[in-house]
C-alpha atoms as a PDB file:
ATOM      1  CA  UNK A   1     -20.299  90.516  28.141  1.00  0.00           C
ATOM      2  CA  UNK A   2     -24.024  90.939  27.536  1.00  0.00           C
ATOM      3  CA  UNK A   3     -25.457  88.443  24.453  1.00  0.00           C
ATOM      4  CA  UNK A   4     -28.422  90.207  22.721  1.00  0.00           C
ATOM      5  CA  UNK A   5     -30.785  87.531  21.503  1.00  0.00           C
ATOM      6  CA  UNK A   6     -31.885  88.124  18.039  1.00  0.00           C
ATOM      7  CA  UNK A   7     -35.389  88.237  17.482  1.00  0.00           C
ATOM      8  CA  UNK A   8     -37.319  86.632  14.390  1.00  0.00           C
ATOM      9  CA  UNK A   9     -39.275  89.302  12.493  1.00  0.00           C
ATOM     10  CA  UNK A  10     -41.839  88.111  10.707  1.00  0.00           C
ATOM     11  CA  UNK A  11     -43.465  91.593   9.866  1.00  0.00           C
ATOM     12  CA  UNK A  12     -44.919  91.699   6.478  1.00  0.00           C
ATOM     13  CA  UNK A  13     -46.320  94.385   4.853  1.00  0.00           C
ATOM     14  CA  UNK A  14     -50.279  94.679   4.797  1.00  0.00           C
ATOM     15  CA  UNK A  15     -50.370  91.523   7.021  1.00  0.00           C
ATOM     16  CA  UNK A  16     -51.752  91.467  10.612  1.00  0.00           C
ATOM     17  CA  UNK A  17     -50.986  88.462  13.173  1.00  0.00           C
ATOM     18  CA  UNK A  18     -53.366  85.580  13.346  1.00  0.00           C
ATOM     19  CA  UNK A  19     -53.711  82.806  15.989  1.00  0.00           C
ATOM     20  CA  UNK A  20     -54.362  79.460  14.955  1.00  0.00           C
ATOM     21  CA  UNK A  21     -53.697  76.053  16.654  1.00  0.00           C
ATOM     22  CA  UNK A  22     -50.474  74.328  16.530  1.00  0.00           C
ATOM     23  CA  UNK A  23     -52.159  71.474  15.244  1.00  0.00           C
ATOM     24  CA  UNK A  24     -53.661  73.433  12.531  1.00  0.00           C
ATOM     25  CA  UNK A  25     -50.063  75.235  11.716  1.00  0.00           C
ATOM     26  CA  UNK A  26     -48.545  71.865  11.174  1.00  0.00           C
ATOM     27  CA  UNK A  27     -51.389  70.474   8.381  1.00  0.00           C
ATOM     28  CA  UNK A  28     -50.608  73.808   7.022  1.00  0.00           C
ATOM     29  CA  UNK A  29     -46.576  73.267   6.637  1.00  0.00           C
ATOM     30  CA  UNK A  30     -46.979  69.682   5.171  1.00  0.00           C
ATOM     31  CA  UNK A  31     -49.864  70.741   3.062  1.00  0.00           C
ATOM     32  CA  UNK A  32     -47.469  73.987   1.989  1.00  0.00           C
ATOM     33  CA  UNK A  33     -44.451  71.236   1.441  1.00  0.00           C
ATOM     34  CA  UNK A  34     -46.673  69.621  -1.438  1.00  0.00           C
ATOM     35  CA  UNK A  35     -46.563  72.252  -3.513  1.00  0.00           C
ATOM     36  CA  UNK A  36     -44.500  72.655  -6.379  1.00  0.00           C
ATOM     37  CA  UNK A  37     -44.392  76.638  -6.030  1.00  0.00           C
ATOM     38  CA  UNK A  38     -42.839  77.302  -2.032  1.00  0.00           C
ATOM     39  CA  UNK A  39     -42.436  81.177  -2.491  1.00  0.00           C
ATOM     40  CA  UNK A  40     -45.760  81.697  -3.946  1.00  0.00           C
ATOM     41  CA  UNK A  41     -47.813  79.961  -1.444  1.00  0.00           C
ATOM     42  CA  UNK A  42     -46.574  80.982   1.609  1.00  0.00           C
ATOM     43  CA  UNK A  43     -48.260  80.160   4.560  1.00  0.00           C
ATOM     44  CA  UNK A  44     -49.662  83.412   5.271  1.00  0.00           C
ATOM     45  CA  UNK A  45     -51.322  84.031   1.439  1.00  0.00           C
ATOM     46  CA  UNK A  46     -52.495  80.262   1.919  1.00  0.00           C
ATOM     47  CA  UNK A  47     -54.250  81.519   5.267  1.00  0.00           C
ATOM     48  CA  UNK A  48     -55.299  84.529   3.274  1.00  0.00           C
ATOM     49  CA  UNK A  49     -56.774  83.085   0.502  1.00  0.00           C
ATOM     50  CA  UNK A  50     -58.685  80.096   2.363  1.00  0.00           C
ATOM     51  CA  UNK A  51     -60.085  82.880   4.400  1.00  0.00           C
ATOM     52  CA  UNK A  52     -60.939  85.158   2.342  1.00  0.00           C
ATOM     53  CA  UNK A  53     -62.606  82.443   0.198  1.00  0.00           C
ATOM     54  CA  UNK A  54     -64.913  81.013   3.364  1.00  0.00           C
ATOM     55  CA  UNK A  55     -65.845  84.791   4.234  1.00  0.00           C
ATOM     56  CA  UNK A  56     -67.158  85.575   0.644  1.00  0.00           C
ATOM     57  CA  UNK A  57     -69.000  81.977   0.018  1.00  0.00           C
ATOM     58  CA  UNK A  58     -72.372  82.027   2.645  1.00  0.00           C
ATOM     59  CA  UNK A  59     -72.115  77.864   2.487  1.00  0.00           C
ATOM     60  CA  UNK A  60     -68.710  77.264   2.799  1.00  0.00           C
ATOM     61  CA  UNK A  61     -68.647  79.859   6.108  1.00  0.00           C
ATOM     62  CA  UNK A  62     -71.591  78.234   7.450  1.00  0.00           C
ATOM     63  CA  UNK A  63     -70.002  74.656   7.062  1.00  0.00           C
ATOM     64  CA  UNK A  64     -66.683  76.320   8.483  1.00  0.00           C
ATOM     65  CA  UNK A  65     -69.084  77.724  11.663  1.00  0.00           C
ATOM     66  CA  UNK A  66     -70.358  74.115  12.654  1.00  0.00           C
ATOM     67  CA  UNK A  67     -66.601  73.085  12.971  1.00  0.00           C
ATOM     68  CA  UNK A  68     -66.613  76.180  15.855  1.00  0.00           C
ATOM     69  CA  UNK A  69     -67.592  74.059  18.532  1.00  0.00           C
ATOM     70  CA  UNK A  70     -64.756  71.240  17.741  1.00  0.00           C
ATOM     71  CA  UNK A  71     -62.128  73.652  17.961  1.00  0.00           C
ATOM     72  CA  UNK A  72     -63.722  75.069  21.134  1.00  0.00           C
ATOM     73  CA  UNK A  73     -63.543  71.628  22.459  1.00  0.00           C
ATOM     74  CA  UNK A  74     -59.792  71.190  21.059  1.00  0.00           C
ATOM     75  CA  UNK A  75     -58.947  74.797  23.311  1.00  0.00           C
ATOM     76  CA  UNK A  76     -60.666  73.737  26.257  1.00  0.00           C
ATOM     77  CA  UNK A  77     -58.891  70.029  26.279  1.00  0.00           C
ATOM     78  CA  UNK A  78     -55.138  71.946  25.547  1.00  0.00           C
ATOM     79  CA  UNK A  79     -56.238  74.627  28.671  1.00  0.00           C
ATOM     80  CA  UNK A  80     -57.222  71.649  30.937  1.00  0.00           C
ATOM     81  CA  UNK A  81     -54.796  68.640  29.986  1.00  0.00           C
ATOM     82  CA  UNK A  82     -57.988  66.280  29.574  1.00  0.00           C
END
């Protein structure tokens, strides 16, 4: 008897995959858990919309590029075990 796993989709239309660090997933579910409406700000239009609101706004992206080097730090320290 063969078992066939099932595999999660989590396909969306007009949505592309994006990386981001597990710590960084896990503010995002208990920031998503304070809000009163769940289905409307789902994790990926929460993503979305802080994105697309640091890409349009030249001082919030340039705030968000001097954090660059902390999260380059945070990868190196997972990759090595420091």
């Amino acid at each position: 008897m063969t078992v066939v796993a099932s595999i999660k989709s989590n396909y969306e239309d007009g949505y592309a995959p994006v990386l981001v660090r597990k710590e960084t997933k896990e503010k995002l579910k208990a920031f998503r858990k304070t809000l009163d409406d769940r289905d409307l700000n789902q994790e990926r239009r929460l993503v979305t919309a802080a994105l697309e609101y640091c890409l349009s706004n030249e001082a919030v992206l340039k705030e968000v590029l001097r954090n660059v080097p902390n999260v380059v730090i945070a990868d190196l320290e997972t990759r090595y075990e420091v």
